[in-house]
Protein backbone atom coordinates (compact mmCIF):
# COMPACT_ATOMS: atom_id res chain seq x y z
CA UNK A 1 -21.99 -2.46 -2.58
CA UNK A 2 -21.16 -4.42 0.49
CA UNK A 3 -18.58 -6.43 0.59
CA UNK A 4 -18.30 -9.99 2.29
CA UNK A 5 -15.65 -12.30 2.61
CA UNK A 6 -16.76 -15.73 1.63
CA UNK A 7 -14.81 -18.96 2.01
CA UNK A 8 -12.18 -19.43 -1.25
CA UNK A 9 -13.31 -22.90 -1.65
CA UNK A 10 -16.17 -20.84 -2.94
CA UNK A 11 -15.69 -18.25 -4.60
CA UNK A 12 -15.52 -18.78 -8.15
CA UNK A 13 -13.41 -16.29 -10.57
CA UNK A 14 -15.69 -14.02 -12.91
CA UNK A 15 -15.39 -14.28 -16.95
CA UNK A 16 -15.28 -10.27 -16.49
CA UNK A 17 -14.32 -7.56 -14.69
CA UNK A 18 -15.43 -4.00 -15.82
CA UNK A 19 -15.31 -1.82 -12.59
CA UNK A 20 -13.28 -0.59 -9.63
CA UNK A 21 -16.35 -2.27 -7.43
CA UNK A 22 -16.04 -5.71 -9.03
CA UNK A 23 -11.75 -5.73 -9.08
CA UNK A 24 -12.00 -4.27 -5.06
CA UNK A 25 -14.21 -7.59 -4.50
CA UNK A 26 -12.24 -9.83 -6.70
CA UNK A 27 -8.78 -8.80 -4.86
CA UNK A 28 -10.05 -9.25 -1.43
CA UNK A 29 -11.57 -12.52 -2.47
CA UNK A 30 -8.09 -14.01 -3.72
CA UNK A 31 -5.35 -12.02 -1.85
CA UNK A 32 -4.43 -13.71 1.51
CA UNK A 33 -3.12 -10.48 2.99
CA UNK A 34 -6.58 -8.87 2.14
CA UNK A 35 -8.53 -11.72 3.36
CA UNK A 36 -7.00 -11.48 6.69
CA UNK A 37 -6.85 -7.79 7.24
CA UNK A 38 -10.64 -6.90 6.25
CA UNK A 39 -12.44 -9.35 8.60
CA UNK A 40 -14.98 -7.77 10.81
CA UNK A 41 -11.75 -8.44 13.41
CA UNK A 42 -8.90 -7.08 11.19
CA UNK A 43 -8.34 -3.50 10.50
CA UNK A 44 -10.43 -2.64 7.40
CA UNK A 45 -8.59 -0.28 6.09
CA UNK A 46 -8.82 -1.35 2.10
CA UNK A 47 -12.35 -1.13 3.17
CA UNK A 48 -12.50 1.79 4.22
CA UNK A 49 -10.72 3.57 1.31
CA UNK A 50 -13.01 2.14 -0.85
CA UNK A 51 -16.00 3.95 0.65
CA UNK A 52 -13.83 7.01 0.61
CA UNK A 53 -12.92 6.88 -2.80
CA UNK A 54 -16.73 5.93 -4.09
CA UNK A 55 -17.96 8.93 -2.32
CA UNK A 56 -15.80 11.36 -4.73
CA UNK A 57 -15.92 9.01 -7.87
CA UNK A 58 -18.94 6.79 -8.03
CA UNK A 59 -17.56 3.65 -9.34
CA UNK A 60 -15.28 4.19 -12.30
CA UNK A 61 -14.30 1.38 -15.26
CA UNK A 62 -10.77 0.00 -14.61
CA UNK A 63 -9.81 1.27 -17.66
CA UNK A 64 -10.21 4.92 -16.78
CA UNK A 65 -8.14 4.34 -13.60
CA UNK A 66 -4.67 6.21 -14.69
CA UNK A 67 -2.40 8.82 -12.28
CA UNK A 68 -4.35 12.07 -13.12
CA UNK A 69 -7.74 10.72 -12.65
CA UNK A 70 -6.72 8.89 -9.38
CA UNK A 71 -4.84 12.25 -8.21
CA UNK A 72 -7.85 14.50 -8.53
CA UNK A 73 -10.11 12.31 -6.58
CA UNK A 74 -7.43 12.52 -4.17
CA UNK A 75 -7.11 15.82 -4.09
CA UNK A 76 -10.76 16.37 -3.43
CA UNK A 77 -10.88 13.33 -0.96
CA UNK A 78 -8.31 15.69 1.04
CA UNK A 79 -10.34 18.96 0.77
CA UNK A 80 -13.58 16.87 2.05
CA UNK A 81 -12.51 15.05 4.66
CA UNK A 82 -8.95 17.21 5.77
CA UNK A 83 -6.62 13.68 6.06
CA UNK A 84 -3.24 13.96 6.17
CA UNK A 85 -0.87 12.74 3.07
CA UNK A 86 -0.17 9.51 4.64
CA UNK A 87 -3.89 8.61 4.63
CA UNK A 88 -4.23 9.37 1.34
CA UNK A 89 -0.92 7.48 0.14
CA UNK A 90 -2.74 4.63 1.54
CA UNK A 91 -5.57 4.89 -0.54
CA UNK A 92 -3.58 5.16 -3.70
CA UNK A 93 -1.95 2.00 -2.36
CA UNK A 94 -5.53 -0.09 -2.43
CA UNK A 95 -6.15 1.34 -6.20
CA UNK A 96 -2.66 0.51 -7.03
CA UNK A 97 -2.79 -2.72 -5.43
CA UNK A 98 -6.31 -3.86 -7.25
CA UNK A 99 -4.95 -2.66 -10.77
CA UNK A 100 -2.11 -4.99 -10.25
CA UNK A 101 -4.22 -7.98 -9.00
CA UNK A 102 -6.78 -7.43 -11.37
CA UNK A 103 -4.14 -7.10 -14.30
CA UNK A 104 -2.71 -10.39 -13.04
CA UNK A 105 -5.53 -11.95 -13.96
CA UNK A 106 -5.91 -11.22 -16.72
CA UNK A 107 -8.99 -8.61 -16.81
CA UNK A 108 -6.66 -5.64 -17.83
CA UNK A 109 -3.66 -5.44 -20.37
CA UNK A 110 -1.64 -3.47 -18.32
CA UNK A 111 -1.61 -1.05 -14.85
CA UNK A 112 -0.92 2.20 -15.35
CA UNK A 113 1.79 4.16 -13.18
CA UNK A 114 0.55 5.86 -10.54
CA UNK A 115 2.11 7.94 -8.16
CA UNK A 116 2.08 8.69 -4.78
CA UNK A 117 1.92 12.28 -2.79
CA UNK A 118 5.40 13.78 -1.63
CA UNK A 119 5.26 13.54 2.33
CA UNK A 120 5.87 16.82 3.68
CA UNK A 121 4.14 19.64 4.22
CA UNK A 122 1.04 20.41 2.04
CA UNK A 123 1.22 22.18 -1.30
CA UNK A 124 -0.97 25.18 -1.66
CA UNK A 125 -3.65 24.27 -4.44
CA UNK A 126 -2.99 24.70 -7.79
CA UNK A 127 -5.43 27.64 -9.47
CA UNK A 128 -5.81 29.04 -13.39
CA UNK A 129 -5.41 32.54 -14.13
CA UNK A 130 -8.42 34.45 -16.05
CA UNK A 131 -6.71 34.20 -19.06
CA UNK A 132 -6.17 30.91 -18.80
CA UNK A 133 -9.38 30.00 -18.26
CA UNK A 134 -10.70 32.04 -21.22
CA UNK A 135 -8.42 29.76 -23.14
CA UNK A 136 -9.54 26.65 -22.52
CA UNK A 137 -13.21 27.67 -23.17
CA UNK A 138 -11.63 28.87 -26.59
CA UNK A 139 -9.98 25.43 -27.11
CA UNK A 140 -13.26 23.46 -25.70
CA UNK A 141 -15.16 25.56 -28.45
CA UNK A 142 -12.41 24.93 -30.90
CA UNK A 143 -13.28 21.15 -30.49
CA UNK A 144 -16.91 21.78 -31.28
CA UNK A 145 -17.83 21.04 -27.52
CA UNK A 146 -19.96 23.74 -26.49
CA UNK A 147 -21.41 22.18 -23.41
CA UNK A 148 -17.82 21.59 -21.57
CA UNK A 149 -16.66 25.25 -22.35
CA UNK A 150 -20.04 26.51 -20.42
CA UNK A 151 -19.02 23.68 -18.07
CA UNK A 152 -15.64 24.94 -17.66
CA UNK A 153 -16.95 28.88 -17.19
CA UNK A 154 -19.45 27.80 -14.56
CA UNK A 155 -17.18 25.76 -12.46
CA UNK A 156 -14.43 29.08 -12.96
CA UNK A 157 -16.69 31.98 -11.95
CA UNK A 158 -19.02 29.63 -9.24
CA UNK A 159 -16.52 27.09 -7.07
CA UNK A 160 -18.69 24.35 -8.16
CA UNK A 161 -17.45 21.08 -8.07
CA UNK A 162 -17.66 19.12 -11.36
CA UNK A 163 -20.24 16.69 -9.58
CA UNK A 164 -22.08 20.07 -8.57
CA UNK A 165 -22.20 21.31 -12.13
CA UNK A 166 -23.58 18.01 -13.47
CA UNK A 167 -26.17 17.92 -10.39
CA UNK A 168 -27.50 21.03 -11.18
CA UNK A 169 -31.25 21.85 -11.84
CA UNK A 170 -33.14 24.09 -13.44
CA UNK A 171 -34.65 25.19 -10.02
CA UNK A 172 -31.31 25.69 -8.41
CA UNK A 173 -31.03 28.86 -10.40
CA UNK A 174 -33.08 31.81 -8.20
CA UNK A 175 -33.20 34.76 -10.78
CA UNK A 176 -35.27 36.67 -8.16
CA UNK A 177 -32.19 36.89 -5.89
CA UNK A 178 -29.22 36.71 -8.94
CA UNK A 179 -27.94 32.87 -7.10
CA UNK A 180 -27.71 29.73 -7.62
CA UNK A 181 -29.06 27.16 -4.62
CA UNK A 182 -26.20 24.39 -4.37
CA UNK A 183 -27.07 21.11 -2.16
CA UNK A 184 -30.54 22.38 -1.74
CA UNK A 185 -32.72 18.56 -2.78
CA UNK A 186 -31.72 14.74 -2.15
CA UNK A 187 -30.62 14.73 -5.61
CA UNK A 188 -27.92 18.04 -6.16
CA UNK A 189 -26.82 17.36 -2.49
CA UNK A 190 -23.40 18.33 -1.93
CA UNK A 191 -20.17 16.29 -1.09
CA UNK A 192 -20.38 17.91 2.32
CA UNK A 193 -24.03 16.98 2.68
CA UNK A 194 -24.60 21.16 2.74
CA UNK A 195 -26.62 23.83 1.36
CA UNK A 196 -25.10 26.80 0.02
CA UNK A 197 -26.30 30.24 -1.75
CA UNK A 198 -23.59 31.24 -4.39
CA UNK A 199 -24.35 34.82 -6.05
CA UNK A 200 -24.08 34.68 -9.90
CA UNK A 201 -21.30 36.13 -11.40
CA UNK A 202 -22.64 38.62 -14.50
CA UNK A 203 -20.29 36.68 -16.59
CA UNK A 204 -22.41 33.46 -16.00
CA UNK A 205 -25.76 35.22 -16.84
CA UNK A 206 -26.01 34.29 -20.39
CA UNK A 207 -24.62 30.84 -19.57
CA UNK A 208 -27.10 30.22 -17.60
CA UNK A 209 -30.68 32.11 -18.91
CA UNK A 210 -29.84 30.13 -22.57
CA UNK A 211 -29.87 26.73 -20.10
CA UNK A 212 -32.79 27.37 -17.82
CA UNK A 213 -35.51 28.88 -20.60
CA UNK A 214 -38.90 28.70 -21.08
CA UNK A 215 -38.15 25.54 -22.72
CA UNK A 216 -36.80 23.73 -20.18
CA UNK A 217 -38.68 22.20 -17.37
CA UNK A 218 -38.09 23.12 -13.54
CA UNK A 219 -36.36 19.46 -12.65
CA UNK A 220 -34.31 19.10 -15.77
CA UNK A 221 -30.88 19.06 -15.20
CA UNK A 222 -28.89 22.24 -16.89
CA UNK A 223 -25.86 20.16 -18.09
CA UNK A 224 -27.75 17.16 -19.86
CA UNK A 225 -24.76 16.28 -22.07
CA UNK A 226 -22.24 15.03 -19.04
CA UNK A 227 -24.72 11.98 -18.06
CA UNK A 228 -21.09 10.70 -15.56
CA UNK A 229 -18.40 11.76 -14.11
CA UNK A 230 -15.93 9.99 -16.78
CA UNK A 231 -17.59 10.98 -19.86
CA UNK A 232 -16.84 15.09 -18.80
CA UNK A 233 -13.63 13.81 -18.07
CA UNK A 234 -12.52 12.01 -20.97
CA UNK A 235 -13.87 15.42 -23.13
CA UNK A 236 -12.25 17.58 -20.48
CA UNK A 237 -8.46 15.51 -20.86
CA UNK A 238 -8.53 16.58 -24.76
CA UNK A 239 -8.69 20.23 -23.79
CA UNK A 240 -6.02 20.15 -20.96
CA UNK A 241 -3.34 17.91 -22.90
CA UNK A 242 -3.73 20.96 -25.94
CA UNK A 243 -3.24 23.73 -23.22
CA UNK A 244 -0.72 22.23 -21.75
CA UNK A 245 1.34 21.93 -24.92
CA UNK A 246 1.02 25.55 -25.84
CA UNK A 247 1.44 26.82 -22.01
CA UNK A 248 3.84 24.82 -19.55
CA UNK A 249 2.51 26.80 -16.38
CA UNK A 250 -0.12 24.07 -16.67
CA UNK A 251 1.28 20.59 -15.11
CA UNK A 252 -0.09 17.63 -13.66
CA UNK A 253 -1.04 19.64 -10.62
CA UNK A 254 -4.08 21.04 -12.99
CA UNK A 255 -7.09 19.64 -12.98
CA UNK A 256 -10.69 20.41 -13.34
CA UNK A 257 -10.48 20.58 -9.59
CA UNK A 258 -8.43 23.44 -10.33
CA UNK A 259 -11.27 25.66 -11.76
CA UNK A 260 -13.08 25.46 -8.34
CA UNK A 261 -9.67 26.36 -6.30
CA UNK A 262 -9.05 29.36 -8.86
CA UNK A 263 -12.27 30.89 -8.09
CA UNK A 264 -11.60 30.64 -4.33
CA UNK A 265 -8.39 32.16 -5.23
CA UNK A 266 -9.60 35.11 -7.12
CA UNK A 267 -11.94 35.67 -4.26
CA UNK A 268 -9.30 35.96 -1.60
CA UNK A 269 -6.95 37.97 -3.54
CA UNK A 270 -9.64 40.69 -4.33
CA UNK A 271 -10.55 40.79 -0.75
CA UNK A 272 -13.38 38.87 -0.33
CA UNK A 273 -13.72 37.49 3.52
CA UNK A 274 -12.78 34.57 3.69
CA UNK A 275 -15.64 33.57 6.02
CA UNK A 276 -17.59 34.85 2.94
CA UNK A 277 -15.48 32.46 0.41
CA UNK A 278 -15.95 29.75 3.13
CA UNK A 279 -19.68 30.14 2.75
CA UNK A 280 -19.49 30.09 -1.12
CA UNK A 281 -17.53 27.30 -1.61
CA UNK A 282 -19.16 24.95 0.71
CA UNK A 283 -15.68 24.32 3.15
CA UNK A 284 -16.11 23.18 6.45
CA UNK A 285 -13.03 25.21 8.17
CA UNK A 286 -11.78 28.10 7.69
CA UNK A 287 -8.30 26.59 7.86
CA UNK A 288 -9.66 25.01 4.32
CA UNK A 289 -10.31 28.34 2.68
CA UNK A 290 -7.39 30.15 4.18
CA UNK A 291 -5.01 27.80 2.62
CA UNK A 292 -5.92 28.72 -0.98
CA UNK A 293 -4.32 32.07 -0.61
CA UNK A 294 -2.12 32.25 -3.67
CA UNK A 295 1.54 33.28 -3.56
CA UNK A 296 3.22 36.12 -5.14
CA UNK A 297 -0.10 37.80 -6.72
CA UNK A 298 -0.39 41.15 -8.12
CA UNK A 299 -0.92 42.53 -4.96
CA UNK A 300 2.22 41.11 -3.36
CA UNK A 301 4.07 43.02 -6.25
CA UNK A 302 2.03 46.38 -5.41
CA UNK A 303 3.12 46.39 -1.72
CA UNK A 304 6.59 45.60 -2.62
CA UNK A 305 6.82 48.03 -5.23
CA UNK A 306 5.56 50.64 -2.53
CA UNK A 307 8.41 50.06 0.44
């Protein structure tokens, strides 16, 4: 969508507004500050957080807009593109700023409270343990959802992002060389416009040979039942809120962002190379990949224990 500010004599108010696309258009249609900042000679800047944002979460219904959903799409908005906390702070302020307007007029009952990033120096990413993870398949299978405890064992044991796992194909799956092809057609693309080679982990090998049988054809997508972004995760918030009432190691820094960094995690502690976790997980620095080194692992407690 393109946005273009028109005169206010005529712009007239819509009967509804359903998504972040139409409340970004209807604030910068009404809101003098806007008006005058995103002409072709003001700064842009709401503009240009839109884009941003749209590139990591398609265009969302206002209603699904709350702190956690905004947060992870900043989080991976800062693994993508490597801007500082002040950048992103700013683009909380244009959702923040388009709830409110919107709200005001009437097109929402209320605007959720939304937080922004601590300034300072970056936190290191947030990561599940194994046992963790094989908990909140158990509670995803508890619920009777199937598909979103494979979902949450793929994105675990492969660094996919959750826009990866619902991109992929059939054909993305190369049995003859045990990987899976990430970003390799127009359609599975990745967010960094890459291709990338990730070996399957054995415990993915049933996962995946029940998904890509002889009944399924080469182009059909593996995980049919996620057909957005919002519907895996509404399903995915049930399964977090019950984890996090039975284990309080798992905060609002956990989200299903956090199944990507805790297989880069895993990877570094065993001793993968990190140029070869780099290549897996699709970063575009190594300054990315190093920073997911976790903190007072096993290991740490090994070489202490040997001084």
């Amino acid at each position: 969508m393109d946005f273009t500010i028109i005169p206010a004599t005529e712009y007239k108010k819509p009967q509804k507004i359903s998504k972040f696309s139409q409340g970004f258009n209807h604030t910068l249609q009404t809101l003098p500050t806007w008006r005058e900042s995103e002409l072709p000679t003001g700064n842009q800047n709401n503009i240009r957080n839109y884009y941003k944002l749209r590139n990591i979460w398609g265009d969302p219904p206002l209603v699904d807009i709350n702190h956690d959903f905004v947060h992870e799409t900043i989080a991976e908005l800062i693994e993508s593109t490597g801007n500082s906390t002040s950048t992103a702070n700013r683009a909380i302020s244009t959702v923040k700023k388009v709830l409110t307007l919107c709200a005001r007029s009437g097109y929402l009952q209320g605007v959720p409270v939304i937080e922004k990033l601590k300034e300072g120096k970056r936190r290191r990413p947030s990561f599940y343990s194994k046992e963790q993870v094989d908990r909140l398949v158990q509670i995803a299978q508890g619920r009777g959802d199937d598909a979103l405890a494979q979902a949450i064992e793929l994105s675990a044991y492969s660094g996919l992002r959750q826009a990866e796992c619902r991109r992929l194909h059939v054909d993305d799956i190369d049995w003859r060389n045990n990987i899976m092809l990430v970003g390799g057609t127009a359609a599975t693309r990745t967010k960094g416009r890459n291709y990338r080679e990730v070996p399957i982990h054995p415990r993915l090998t049933p996962l995946l040979k029940s998904r890509t049988g002889t009944d399924r054809g080469y182009h059909d997508i593996i995980f049919n039942e996620f057909p957005n972004q919002w519907n895996l995760h509404r399903r995915w918030k049930h399964v977090l809120r019950h984890m996090n009432k039975e284990d309080r190691t798992v905060t609002e820094q956990h989200y299903w962002k956090t199944l990507r960094n805790s297989f880069i995690t895993w990877a570094l502690d065993d001793g993968v190379p990190s140029m070869k976790v780099k290549g897996w997980a699709g970063h575009s620095s190594i300054t990315v990949t190093e920073g997911y080194y976790s903190q007072n692992n096993s290991q740490d407690h090994d070489l202490m224990s040997q001084l």
